[in-house]
N, C-alpha and C. Protein backbone atom coordinates (compact mmCIF):
# COMPACT_ATOMS: atom_id res chain seq x y z
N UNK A 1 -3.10 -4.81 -14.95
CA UNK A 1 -1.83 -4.48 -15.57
C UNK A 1 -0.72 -4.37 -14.55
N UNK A 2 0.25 -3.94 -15.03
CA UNK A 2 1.05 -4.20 -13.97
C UNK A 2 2.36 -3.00 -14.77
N UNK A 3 2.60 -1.60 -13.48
CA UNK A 3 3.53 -0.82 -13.94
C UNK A 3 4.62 -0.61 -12.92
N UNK A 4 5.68 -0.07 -13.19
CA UNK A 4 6.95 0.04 -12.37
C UNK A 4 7.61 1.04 -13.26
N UNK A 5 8.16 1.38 -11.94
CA UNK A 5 8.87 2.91 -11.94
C UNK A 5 10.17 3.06 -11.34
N UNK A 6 11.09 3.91 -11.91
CA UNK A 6 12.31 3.85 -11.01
C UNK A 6 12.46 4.58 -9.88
N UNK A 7 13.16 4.68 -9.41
CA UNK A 7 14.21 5.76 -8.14
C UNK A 7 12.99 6.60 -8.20
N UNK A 8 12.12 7.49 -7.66
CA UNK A 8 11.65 8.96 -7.95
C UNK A 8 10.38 8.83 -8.44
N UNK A 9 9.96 7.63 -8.84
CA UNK A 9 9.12 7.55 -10.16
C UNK A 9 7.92 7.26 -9.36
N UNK A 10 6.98 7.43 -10.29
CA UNK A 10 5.46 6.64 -10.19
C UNK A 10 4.58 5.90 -10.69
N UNK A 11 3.89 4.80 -10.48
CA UNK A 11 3.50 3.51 -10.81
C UNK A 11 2.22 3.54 -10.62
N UNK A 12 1.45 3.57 -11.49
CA UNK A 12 -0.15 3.18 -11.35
C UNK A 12 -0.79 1.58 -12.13
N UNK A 13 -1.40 1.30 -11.11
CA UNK A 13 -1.86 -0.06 -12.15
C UNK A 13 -3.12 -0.34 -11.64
N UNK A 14 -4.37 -0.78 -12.29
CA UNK A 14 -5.60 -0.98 -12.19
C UNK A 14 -6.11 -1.74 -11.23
N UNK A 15 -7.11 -2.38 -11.31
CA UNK A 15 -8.09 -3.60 -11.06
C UNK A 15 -6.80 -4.86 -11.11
N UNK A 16 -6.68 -5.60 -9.46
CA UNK A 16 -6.00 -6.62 -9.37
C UNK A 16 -4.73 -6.26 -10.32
N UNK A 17 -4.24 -5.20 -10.72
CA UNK A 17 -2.42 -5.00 -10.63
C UNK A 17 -1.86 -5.13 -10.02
N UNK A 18 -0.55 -4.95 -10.44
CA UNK A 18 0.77 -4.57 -9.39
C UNK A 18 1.49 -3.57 -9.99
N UNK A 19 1.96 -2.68 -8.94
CA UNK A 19 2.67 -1.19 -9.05
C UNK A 19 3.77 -1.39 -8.17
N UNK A 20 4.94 -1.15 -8.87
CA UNK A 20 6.21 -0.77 -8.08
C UNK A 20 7.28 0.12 -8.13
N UNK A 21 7.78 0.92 -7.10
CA UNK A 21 8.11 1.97 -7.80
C UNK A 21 9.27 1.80 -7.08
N UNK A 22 10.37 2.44 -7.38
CA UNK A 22 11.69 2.57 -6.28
C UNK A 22 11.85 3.75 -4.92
N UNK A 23 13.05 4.28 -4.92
CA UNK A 23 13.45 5.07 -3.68
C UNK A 23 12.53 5.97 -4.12
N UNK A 24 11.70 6.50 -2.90
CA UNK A 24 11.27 8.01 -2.73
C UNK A 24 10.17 7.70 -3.78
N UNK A 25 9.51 6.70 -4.26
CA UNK A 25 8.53 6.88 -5.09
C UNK A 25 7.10 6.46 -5.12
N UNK A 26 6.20 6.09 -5.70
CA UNK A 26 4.71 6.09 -5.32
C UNK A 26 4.37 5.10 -6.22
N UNK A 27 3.32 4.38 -5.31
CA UNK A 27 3.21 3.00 -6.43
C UNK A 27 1.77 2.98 -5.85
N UNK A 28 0.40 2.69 -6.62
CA UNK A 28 -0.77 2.48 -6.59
C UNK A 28 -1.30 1.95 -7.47
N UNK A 29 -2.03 0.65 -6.44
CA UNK A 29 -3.19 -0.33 -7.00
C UNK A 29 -4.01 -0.28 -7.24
N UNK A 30 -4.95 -0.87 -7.75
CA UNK A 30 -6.69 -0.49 -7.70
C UNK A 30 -7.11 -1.78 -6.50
N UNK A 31 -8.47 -2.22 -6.60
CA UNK A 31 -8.50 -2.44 -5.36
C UNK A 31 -8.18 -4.38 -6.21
N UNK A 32 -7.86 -5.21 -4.94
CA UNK A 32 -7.34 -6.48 -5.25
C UNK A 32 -5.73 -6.29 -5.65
N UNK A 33 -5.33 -5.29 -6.09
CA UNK A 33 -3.64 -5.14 -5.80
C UNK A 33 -3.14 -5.42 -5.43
N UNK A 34 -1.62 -4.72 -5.57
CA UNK A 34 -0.14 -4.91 -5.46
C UNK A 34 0.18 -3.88 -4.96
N UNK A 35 0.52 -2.94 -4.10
CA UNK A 35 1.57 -2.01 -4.39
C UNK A 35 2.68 -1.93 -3.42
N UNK A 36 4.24 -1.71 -4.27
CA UNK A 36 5.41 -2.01 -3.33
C UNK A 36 5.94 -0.92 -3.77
N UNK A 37 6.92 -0.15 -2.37
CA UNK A 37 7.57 1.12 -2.64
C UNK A 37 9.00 0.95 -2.06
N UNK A 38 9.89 1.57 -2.35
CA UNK A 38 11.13 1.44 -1.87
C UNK A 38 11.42 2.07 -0.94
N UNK A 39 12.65 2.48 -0.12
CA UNK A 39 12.73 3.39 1.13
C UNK A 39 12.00 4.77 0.99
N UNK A 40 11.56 5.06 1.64
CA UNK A 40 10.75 6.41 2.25
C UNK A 40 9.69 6.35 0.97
N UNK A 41 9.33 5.58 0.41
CA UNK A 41 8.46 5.50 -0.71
C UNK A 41 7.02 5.37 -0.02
N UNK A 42 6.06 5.65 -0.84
CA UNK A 42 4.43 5.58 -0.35
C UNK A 42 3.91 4.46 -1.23
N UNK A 43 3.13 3.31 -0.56
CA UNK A 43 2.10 2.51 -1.40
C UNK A 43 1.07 2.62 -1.06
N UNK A 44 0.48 2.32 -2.44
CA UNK A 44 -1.49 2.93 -1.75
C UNK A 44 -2.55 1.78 -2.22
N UNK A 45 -3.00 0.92 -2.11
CA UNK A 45 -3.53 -0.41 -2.65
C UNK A 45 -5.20 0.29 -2.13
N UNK A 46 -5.90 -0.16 -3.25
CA UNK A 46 -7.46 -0.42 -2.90
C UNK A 46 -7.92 -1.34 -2.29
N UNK A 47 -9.17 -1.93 -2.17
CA UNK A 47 -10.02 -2.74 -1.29
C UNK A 47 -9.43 -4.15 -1.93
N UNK A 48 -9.10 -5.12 -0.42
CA UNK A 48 -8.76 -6.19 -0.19
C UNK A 48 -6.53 -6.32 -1.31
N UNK A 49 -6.64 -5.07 -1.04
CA UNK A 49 -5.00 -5.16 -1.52
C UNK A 49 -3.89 -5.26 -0.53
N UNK A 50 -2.64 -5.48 -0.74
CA UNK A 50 -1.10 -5.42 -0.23
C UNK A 50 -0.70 -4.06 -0.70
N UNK A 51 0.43 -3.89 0.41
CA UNK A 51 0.68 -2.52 0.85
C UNK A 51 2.20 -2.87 1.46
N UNK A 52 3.23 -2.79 0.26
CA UNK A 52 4.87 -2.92 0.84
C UNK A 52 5.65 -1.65 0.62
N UNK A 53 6.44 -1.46 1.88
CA UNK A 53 7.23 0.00 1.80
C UNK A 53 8.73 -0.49 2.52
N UNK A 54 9.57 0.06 2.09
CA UNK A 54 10.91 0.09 2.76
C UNK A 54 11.38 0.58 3.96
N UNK A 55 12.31 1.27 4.42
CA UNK A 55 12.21 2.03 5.76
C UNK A 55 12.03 3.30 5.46
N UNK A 56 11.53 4.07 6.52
CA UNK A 56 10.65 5.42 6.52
C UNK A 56 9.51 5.26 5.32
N UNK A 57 9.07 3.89 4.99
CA UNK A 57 7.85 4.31 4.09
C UNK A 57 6.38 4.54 4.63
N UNK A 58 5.72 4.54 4.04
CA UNK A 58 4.14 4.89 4.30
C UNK A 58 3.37 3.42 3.24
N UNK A 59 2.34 3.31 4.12
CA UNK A 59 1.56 1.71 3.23
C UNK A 59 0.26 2.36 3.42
N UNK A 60 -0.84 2.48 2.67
CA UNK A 60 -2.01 2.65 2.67
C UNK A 60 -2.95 2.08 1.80
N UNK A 61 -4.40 1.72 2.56
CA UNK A 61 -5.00 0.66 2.11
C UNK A 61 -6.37 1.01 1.94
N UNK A 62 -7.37 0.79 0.91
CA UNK A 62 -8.58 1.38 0.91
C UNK A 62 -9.46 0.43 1.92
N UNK A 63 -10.54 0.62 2.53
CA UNK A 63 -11.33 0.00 3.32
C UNK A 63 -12.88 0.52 2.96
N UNK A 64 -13.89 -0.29 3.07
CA UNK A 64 -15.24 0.50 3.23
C UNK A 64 -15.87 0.24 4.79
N UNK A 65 -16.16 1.37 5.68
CA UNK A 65 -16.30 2.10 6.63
C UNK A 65 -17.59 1.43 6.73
N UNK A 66 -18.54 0.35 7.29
CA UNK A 66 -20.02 0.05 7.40
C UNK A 66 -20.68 1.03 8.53
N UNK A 67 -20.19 1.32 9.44
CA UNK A 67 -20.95 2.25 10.28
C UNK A 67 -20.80 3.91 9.80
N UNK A 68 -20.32 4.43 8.99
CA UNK A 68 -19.98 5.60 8.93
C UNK A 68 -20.69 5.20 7.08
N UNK A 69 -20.64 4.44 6.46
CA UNK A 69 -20.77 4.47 5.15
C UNK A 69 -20.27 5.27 3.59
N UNK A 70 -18.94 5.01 4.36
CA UNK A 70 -18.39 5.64 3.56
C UNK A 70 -16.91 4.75 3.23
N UNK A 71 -16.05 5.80 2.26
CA UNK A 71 -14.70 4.63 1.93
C UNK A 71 -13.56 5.43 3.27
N UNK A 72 -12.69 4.61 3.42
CA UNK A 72 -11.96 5.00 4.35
C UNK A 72 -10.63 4.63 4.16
N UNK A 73 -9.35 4.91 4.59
CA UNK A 73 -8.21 4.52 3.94
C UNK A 73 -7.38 4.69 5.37
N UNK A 74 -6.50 2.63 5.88
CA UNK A 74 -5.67 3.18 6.56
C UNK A 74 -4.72 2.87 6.27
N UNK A 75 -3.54 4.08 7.26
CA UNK A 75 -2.40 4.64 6.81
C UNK A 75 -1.40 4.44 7.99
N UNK A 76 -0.37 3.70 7.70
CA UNK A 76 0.48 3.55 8.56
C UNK A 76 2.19 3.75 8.16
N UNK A 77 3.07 3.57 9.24
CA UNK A 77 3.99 4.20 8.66
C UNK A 77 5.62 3.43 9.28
N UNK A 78 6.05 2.84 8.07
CA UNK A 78 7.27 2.03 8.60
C UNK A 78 8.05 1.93 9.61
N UNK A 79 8.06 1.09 10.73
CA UNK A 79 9.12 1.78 11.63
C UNK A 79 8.37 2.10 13.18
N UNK A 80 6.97 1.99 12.64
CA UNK A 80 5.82 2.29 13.92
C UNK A 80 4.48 1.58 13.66
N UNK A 81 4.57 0.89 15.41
CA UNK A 81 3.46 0.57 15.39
C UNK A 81 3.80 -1.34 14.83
N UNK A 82 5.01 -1.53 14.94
CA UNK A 82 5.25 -2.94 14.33
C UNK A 82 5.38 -3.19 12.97
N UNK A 83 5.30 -1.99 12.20
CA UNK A 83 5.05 -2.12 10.56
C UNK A 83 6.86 -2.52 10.30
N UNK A 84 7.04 -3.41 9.58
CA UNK A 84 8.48 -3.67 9.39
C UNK A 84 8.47 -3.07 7.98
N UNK A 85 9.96 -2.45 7.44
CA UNK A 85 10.39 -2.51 6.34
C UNK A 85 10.28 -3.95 5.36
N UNK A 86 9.89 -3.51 3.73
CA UNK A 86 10.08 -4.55 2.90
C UNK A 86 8.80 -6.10 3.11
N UNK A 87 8.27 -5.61 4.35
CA UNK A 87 7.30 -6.61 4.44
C UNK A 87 5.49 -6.20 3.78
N UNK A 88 5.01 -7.62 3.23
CA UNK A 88 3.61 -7.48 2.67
C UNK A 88 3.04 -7.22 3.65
N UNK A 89 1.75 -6.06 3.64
CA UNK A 89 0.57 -6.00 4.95
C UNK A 89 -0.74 -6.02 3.88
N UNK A 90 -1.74 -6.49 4.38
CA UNK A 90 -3.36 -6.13 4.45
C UNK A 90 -3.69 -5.96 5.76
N UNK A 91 -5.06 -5.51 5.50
CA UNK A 91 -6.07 -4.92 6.43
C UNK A 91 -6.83 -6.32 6.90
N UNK A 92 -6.52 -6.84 8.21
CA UNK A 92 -7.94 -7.81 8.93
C UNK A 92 -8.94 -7.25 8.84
N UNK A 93 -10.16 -7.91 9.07
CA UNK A 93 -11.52 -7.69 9.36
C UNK A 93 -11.42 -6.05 10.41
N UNK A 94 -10.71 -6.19 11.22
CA UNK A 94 -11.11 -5.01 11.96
C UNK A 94 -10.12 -3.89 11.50
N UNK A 95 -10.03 -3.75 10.22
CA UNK A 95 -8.97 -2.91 9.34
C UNK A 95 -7.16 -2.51 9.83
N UNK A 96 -7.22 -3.66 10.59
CA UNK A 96 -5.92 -3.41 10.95
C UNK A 96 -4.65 -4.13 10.03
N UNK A 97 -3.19 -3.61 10.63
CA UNK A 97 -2.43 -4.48 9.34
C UNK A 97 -2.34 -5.39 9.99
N UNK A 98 -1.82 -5.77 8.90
CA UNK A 98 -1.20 -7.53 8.93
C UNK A 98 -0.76 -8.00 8.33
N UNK A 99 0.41 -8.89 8.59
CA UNK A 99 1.10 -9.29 7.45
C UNK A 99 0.26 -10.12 6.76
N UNK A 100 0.64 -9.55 5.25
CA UNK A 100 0.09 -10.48 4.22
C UNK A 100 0.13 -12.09 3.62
């Protein structure tokens, strides 16, 4: 499915959705997702998803952990570390971002 939210708002969408939410707001995928957030906004995508945020946002991505066996989620943050505003990321093989 696919939900969107305004300014403030929050966006949930399932299995291979897309969630988008505006300024300051929260948008989450299930895993195979979408999720895009606007400035200082948070996206949170499940396993093998995209993860777009504006400036000062936050992108986070589900991963499964094989040596630890467990789920794991990374979290990075606009502005650091090379993460650009407004741009798509996933996780490479070695769970790092990357543009999508």
């Amino acid at each position: 499915g696919t939900a969107t939210a305004g300014d403030y708002g929050t966006a949930t969408a399932g299995y291979s959705g897309t969630a988008t939410a505006g300024y300051s707001g929260t948008a989450t995928a299930g895993d195979y997702g979408t999720a895009t957030a606007g400035d200082s906004g948070t996206a949170t995508a499940g396993y093998y998803g995209t993860a777009t945020a504006g400036d000062k946002g936050e992108i986070r991505i589900k991963f499964w952990d094989k040596k630890s066996q467990r789920h794991r989620t990374a979290q990075g943050y606009i502005g650091e570390d090379g993460l650009e505003p407004n741009v798509a990321y996933k996780l490479n093989t070695k769970n790092e971002f990357v543009r999508a």
